[in-house]
C-alpha atoms as a PDB file:
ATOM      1  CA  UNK A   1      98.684 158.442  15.804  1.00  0.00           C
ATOM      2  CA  UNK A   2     100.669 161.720  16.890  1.00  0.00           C
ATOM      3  CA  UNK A   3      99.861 164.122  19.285  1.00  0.00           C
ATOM      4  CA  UNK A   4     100.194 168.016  18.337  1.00  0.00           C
ATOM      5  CA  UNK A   5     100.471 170.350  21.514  1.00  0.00           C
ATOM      6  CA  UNK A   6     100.870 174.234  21.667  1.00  0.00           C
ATOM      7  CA  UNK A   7     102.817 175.710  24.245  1.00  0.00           C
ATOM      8  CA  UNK A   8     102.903 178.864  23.195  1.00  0.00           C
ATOM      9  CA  UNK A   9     102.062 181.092  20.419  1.00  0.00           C
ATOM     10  CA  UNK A  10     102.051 185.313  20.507  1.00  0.00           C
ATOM     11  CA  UNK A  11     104.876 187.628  20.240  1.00  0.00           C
ATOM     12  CA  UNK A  12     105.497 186.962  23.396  1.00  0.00           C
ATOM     13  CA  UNK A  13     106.938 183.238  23.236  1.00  0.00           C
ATOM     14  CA  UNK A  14     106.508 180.554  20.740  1.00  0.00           C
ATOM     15  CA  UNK A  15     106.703 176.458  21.211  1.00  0.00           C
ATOM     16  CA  UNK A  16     105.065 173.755  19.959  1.00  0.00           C
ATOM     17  CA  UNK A  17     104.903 169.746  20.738  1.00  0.00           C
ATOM     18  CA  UNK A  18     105.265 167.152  18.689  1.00  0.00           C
ATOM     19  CA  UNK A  19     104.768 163.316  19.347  1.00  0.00           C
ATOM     20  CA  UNK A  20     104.840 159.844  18.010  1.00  0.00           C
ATOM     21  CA  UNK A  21     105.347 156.660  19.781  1.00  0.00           C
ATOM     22  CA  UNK A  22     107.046 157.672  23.015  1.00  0.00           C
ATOM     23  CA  UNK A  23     109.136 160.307  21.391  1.00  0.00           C
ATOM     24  CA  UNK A  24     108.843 163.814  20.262  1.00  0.00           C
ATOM     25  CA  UNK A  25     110.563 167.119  19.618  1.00  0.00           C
ATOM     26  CA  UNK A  26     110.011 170.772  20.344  1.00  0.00           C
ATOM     27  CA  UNK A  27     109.475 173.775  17.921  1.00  0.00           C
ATOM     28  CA  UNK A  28     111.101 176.638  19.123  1.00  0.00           C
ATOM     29  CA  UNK A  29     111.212 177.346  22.970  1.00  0.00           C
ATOM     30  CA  UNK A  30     110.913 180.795  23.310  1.00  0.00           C
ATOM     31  CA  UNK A  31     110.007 180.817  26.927  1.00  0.00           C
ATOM     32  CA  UNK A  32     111.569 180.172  29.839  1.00  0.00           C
ATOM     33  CA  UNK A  33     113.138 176.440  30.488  1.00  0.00           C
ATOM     34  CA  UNK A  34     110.731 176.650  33.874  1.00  0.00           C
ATOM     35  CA  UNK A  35     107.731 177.806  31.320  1.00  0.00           C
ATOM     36  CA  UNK A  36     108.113 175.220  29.146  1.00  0.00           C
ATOM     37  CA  UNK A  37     108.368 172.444  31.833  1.00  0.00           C
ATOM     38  CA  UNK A  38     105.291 173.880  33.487  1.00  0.00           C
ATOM     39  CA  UNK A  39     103.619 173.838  30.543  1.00  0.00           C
ATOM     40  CA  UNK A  40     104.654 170.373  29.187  1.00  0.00           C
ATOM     41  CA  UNK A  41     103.518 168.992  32.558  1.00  0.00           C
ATOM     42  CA  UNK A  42     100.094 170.446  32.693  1.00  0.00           C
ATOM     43  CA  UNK A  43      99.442 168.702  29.590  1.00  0.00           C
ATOM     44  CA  UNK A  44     100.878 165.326  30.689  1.00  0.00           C
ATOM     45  CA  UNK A  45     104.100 165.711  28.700  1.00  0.00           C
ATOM     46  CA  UNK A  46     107.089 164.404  29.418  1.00  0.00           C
ATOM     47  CA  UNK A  47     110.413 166.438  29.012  1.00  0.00           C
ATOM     48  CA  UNK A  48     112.650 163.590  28.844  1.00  0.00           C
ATOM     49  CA  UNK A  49     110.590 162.199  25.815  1.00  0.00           C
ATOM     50  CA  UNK A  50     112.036 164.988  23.508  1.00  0.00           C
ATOM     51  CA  UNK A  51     114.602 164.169  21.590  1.00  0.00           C
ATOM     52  CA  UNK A  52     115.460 167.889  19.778  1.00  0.00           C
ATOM     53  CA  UNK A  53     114.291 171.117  19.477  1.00  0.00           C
ATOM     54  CA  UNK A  54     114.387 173.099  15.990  1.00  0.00           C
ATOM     55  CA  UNK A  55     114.599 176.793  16.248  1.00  0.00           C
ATOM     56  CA  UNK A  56     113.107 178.467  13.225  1.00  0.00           C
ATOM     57  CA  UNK A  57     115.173 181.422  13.680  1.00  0.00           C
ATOM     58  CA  UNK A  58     117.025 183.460  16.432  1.00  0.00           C
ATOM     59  CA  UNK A  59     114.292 186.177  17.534  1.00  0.00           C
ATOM     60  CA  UNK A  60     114.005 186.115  21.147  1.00  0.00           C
ATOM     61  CA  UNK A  61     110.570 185.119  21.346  1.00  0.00           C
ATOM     62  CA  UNK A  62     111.197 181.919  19.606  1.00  0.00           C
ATOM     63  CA  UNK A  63     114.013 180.921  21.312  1.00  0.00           C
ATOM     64  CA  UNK A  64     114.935 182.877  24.504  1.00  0.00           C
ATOM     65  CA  UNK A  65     114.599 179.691  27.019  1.00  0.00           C
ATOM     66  CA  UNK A  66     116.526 177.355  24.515  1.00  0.00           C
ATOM     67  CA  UNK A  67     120.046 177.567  26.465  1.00  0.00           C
ATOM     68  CA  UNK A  68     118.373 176.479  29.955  1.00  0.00           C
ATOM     69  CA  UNK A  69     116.167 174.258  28.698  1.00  0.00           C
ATOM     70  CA  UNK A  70     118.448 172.020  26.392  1.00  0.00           C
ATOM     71  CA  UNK A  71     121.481 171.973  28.563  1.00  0.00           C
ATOM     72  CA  UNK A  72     119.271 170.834  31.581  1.00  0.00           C
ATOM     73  CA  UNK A  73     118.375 167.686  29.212  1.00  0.00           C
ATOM     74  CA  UNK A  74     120.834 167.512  27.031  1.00  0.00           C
ATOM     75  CA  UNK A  75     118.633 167.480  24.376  1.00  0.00           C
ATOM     76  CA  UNK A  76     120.411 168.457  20.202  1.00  0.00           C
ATOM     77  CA  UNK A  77     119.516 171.422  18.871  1.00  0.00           C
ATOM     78  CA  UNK A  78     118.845 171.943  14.873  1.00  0.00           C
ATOM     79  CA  UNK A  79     118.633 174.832  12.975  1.00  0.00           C
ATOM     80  CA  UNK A  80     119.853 176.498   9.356  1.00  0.00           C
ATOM     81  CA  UNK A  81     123.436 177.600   9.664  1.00  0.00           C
ATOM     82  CA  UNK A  82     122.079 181.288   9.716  1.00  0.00           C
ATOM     83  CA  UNK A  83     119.971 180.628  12.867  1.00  0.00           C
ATOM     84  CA  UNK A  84     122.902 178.827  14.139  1.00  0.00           C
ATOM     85  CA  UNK A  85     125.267 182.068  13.571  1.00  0.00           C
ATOM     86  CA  UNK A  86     122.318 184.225  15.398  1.00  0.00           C
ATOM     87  CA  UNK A  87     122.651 182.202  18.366  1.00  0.00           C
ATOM     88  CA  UNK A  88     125.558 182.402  18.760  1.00  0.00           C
ATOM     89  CA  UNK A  89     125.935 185.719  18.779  1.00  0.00           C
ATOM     90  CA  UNK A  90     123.496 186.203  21.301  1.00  0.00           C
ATOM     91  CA  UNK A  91     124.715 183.379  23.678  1.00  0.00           C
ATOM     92  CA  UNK A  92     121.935 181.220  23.298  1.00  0.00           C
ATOM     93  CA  UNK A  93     124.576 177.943  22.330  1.00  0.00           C
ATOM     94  CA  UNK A  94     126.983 176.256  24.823  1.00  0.00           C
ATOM     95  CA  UNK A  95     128.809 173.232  25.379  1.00  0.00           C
ATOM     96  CA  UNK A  96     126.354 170.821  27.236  1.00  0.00           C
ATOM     97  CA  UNK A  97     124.648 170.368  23.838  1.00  0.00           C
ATOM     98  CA  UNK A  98     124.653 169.791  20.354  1.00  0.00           C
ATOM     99  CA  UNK A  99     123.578 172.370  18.182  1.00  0.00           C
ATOM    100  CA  UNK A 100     123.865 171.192  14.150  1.00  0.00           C
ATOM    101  CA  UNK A 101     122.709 172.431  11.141  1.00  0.00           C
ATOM    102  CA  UNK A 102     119.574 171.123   9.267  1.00  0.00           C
ATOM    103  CA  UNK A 103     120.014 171.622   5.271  1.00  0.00           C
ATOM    104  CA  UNK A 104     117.275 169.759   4.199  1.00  0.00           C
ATOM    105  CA  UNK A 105     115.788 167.088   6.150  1.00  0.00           C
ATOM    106  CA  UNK A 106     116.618 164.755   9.398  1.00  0.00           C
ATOM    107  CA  UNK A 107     115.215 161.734  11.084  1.00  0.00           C
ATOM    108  CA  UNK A 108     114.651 161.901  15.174  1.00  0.00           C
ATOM    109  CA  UNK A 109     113.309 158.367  16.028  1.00  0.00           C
ATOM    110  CA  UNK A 110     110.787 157.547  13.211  1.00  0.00           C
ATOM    111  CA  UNK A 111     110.059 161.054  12.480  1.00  0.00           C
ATOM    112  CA  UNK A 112     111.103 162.999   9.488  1.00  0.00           C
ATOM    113  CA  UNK A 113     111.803 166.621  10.125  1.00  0.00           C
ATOM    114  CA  UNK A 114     111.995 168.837   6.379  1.00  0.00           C
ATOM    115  CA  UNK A 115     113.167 172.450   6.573  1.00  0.00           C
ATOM    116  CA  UNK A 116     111.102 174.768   4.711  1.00  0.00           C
ATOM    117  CA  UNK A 117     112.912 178.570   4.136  1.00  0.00           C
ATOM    118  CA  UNK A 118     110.686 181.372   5.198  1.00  0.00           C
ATOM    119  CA  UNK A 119     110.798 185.012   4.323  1.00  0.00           C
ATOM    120  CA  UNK A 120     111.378 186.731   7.491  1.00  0.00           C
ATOM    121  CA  UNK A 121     113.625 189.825   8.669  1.00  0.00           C
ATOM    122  CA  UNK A 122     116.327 187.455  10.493  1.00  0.00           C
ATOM    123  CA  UNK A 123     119.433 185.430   9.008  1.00  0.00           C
ATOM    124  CA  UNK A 124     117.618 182.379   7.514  1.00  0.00           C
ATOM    125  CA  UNK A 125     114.615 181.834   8.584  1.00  0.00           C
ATOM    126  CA  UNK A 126     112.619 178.288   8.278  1.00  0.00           C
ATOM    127  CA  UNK A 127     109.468 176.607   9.031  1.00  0.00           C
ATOM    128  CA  UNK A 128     109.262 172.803   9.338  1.00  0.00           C
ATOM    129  CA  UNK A 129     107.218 170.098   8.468  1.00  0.00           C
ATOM    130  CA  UNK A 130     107.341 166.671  10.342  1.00  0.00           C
ATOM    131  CA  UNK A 131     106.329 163.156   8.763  1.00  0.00           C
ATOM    132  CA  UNK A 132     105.103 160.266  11.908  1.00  0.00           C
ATOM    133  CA  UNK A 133     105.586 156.845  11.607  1.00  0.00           C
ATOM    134  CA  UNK A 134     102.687 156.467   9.804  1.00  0.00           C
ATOM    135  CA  UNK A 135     102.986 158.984   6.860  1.00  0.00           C
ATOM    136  CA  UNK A 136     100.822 161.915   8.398  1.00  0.00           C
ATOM    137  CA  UNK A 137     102.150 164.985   8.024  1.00  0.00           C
ATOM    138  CA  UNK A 138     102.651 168.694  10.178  1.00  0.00           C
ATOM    139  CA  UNK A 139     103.667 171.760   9.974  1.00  0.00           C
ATOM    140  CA  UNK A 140     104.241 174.995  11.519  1.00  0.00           C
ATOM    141  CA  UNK A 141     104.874 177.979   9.445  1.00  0.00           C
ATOM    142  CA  UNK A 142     104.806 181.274  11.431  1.00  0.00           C
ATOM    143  CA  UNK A 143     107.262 184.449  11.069  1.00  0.00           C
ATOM    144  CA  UNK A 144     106.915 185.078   7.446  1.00  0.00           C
ATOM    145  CA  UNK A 145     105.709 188.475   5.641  1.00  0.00           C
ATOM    146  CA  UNK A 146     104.503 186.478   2.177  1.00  0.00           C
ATOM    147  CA  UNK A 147     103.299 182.979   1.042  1.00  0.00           C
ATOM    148  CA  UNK A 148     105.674 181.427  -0.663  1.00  0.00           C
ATOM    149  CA  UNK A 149     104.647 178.840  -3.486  1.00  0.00           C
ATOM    150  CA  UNK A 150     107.209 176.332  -2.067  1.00  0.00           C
ATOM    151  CA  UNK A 151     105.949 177.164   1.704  1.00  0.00           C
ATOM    152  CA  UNK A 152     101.987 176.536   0.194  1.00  0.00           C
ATOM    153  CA  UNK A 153     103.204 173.443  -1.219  1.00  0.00           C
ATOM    154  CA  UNK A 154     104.737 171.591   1.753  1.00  0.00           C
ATOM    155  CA  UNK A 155     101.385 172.670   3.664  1.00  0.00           C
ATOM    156  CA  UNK A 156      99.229 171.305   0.952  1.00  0.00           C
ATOM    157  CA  UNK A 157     100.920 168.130   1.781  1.00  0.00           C
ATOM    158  CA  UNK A 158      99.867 168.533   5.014  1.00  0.00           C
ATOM    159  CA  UNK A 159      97.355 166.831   7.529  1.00  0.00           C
ATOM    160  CA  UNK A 160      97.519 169.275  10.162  1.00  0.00           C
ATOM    161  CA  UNK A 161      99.218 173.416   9.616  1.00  0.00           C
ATOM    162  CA  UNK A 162     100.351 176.019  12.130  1.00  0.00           C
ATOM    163  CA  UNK A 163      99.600 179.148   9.803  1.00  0.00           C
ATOM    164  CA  UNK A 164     100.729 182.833  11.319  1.00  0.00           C
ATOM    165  CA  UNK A 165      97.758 185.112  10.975  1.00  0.00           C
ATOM    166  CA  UNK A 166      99.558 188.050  12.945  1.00  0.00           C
ATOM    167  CA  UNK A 167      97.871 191.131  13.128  1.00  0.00           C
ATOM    168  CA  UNK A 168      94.568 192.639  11.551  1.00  0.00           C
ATOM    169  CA  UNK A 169      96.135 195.345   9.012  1.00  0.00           C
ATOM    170  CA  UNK A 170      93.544 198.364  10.386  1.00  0.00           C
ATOM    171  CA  UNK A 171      94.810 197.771  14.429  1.00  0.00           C
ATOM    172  CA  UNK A 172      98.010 197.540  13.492  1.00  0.00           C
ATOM    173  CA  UNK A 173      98.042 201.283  11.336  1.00  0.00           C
ATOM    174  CA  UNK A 174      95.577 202.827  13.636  1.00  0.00           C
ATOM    175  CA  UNK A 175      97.725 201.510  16.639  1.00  0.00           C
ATOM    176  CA  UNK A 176     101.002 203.027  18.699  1.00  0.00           C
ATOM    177  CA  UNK A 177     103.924 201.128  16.790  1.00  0.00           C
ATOM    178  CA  UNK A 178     106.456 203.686  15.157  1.00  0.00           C
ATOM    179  CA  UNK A 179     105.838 203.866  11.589  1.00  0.00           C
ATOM    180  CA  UNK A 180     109.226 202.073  10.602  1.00  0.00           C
ATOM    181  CA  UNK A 181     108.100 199.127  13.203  1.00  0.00           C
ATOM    182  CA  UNK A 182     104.199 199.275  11.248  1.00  0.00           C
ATOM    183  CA  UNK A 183     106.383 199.189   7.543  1.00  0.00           C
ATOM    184  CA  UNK A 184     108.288 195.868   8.656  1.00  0.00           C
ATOM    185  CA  UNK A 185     105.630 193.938  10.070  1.00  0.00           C
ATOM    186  CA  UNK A 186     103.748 194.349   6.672  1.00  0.00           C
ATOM    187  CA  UNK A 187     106.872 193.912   4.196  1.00  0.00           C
ATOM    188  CA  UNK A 188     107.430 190.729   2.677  1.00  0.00           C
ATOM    189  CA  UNK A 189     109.898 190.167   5.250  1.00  0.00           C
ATOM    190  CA  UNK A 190     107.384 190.600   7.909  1.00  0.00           C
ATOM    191  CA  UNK A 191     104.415 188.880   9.400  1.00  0.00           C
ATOM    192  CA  UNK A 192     101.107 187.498   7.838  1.00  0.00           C
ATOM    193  CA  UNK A 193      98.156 189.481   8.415  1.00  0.00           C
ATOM    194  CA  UNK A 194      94.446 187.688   9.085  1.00  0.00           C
ATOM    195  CA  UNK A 195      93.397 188.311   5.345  1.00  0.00           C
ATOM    196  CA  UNK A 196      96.727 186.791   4.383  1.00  0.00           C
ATOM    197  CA  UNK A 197      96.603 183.890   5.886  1.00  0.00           C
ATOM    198  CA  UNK A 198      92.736 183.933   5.212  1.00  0.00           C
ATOM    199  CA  UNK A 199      93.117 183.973   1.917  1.00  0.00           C
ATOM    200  CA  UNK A 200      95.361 180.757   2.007  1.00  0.00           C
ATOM    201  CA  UNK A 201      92.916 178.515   3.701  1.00  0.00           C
ATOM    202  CA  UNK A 202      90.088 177.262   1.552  1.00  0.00           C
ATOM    203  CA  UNK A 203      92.987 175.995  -1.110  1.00  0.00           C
ATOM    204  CA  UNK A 204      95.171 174.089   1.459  1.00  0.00           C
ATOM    205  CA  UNK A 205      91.621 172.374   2.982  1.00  0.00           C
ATOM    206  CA  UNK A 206      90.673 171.506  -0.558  1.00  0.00           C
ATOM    207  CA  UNK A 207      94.405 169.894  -0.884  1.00  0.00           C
ATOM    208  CA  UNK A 208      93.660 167.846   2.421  1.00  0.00           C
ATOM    209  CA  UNK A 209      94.431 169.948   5.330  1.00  0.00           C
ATOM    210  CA  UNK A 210      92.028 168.852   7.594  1.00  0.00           C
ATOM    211  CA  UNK A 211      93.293 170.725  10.941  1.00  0.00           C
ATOM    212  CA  UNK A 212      94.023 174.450  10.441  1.00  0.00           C
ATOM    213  CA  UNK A 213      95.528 176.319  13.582  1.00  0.00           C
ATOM    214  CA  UNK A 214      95.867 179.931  13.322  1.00  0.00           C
ATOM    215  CA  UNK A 215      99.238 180.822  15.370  1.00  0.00           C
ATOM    216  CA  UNK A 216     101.294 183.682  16.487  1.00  0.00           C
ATOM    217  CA  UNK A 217      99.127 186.449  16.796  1.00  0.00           C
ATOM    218  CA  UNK A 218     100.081 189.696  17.803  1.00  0.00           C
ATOM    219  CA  UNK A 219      98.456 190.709  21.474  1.00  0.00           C
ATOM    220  CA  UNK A 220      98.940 194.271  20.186  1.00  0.00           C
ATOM    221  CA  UNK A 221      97.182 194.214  16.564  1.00  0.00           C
ATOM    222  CA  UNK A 222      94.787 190.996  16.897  1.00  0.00           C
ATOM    223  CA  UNK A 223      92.859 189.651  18.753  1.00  0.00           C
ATOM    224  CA  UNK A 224      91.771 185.720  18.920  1.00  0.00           C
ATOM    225  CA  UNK A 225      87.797 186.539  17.453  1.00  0.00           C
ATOM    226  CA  UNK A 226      89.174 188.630  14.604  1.00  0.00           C
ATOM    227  CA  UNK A 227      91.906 186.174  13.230  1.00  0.00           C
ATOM    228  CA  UNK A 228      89.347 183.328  13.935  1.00  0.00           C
ATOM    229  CA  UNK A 229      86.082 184.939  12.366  1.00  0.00           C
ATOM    230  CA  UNK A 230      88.612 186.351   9.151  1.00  0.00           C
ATOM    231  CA  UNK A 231      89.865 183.093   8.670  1.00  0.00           C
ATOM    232  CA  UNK A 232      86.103 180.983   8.877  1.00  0.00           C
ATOM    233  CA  UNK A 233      84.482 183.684   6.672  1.00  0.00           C
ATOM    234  CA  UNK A 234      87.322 182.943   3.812  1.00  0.00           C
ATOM    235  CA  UNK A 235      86.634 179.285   4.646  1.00  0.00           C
ATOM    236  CA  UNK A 236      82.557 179.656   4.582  1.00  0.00           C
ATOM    237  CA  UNK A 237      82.558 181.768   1.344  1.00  0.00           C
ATOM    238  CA  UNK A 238      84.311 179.332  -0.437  1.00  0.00           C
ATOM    239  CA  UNK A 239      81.290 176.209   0.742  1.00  0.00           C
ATOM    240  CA  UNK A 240      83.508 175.068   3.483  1.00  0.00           C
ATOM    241  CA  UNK A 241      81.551 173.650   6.864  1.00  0.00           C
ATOM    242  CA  UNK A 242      83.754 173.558   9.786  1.00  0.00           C
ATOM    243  CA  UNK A 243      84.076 170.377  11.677  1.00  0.00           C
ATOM    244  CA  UNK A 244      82.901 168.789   8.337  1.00  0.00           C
ATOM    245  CA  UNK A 245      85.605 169.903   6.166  1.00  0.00           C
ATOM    246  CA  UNK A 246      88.250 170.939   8.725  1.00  0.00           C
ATOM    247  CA  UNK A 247      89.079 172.316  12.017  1.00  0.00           C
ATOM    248  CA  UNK A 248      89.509 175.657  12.871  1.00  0.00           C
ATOM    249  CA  UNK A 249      91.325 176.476  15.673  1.00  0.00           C
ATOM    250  CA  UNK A 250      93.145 179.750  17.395  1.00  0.00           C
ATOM    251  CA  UNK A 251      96.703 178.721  18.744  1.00  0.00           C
ATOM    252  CA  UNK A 252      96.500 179.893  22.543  1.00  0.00           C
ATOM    253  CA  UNK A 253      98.965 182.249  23.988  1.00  0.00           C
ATOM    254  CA  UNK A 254      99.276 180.161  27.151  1.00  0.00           C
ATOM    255  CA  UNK A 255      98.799 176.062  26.872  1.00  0.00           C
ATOM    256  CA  UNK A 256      95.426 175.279  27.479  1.00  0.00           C
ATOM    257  CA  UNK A 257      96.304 171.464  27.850  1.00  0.00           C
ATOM    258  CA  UNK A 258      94.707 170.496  24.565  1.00  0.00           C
ATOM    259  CA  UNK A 259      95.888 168.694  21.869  1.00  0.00           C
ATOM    260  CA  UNK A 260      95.363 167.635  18.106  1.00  0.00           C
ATOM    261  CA  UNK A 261      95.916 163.859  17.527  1.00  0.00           C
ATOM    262  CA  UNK A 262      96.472 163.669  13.640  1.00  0.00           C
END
């Protein structure tokens, strides 16, 4: 059984744990290397058992403590060769690691890591979905303004999904973004909204997803009871009970020392 952990999730950092049999590898670390540790400890996590980290893409807030924190363990990075140009440019690579590009899929230990391209404003974007040792399946898919069929697909495949439901559409108009900031977040490069992602949920459940996790939501244009109720109404309407059917649950900006064994 695998252990799924979030250590962050908000515009302000994103990072997630995953585990299986002694090892494990991060998604994203877009806080600080003394953030992460802090937060890896405090849910009795061990550093040293993580074998990579995949960035999804080279926004700060998904990757902004990747530098520090893999050259302190030595630990490969992985990422599409886009992501891998980003961080480059913005001096997030150096020698005291690997850093290699992931096409298509990789195996760390007996995990299987897939890459999954995302629409998203940045080079080339990706969400990933990792296989245990014994044939469950996760994924987190955040950053991306539309659902794409092949995106829906590797979910539906999925025991457990990290699903972006970003920002309620009336905050974020009737909020203080510039209107050019307002236009990205809801292009199809963007983010997904609450009724988005909402909208999503009651087909991937019926597929098999049994644990849902709502993740990076905007502290500006959300809030954790909007995303949450949006999401469970779309889920209700459509004759689903929760803890029955599946498990609804609001990624926490901060760890909360929790975790999903799938």
């Amino acid at each position: 059984m695998a252990k799924f952990v979030t250590l962050f999730s908000s515009s302000k950092g994103n990072s997630y744990y995953i585990g299986s049999s002694g090892q494990a590898i991060l998604i994203d670390a877009g806080r600080s290397c003394k953030q992460i540790e802090q937060a890896m400890m405090s849910c009795g996590l061990d550093m040293r058992s993580v074998k990579a980290i995949f960035v999804t893409h080279e926004h700060t807030d998904h990757c902004s403590g990747l530098r520090v924190l893999a050259s302190r363990y030595g630990t490969n990075v992985y990422a599409s060769e886009g992501t891998l140009e980003g961080l480059v440019q913005n001096n997030m690579l150096c020698d005291r690691f690997s850093a290699d590009v992931i096409t298509s899929k990789i195996s760390i230990g007996d995990m299987l890591i897939e890459r999954i391209d995302t629409p998203h404003d940045s080079r080339e974007s990706c969400a990933y979905r990792v296989t245990t040792a014994d044939g469950k399946k996760a994924m987190v898919a955040t950053d991306m303004g539309i659902m794409l069929p092949s995106v829906r697909k590797a979910i539906s495949e999925c025991t457990l999904a990290v699903v972006e439901s970003n920002h309620d559409v009336n905050m974020l108009m009737s909020g203080p973004y510039p209107y050019p900031l307002k236009r990205r977040i809801l292009s199809d490069r963007g983010h997904l909204s609450n009724v988005a992602c909402a909208e999503e949920l009651p087909e991937l459940v019926r597929a098999g997803v049994r644990h849902l996790v709502l993740g990076h939501l905007s502290q500006d244009n959300n809030t954790p009871e909007v995303a949450f109720e949006t999401s469970l109404c779309s889920l209700k309407q459509s004759g689903m009970k929760q803890d029955e059917d599946f498990t609804l649950t609001v990624a926490p900006v901060e760890t909360n020392g929790k975790s999903i064994l799938f």
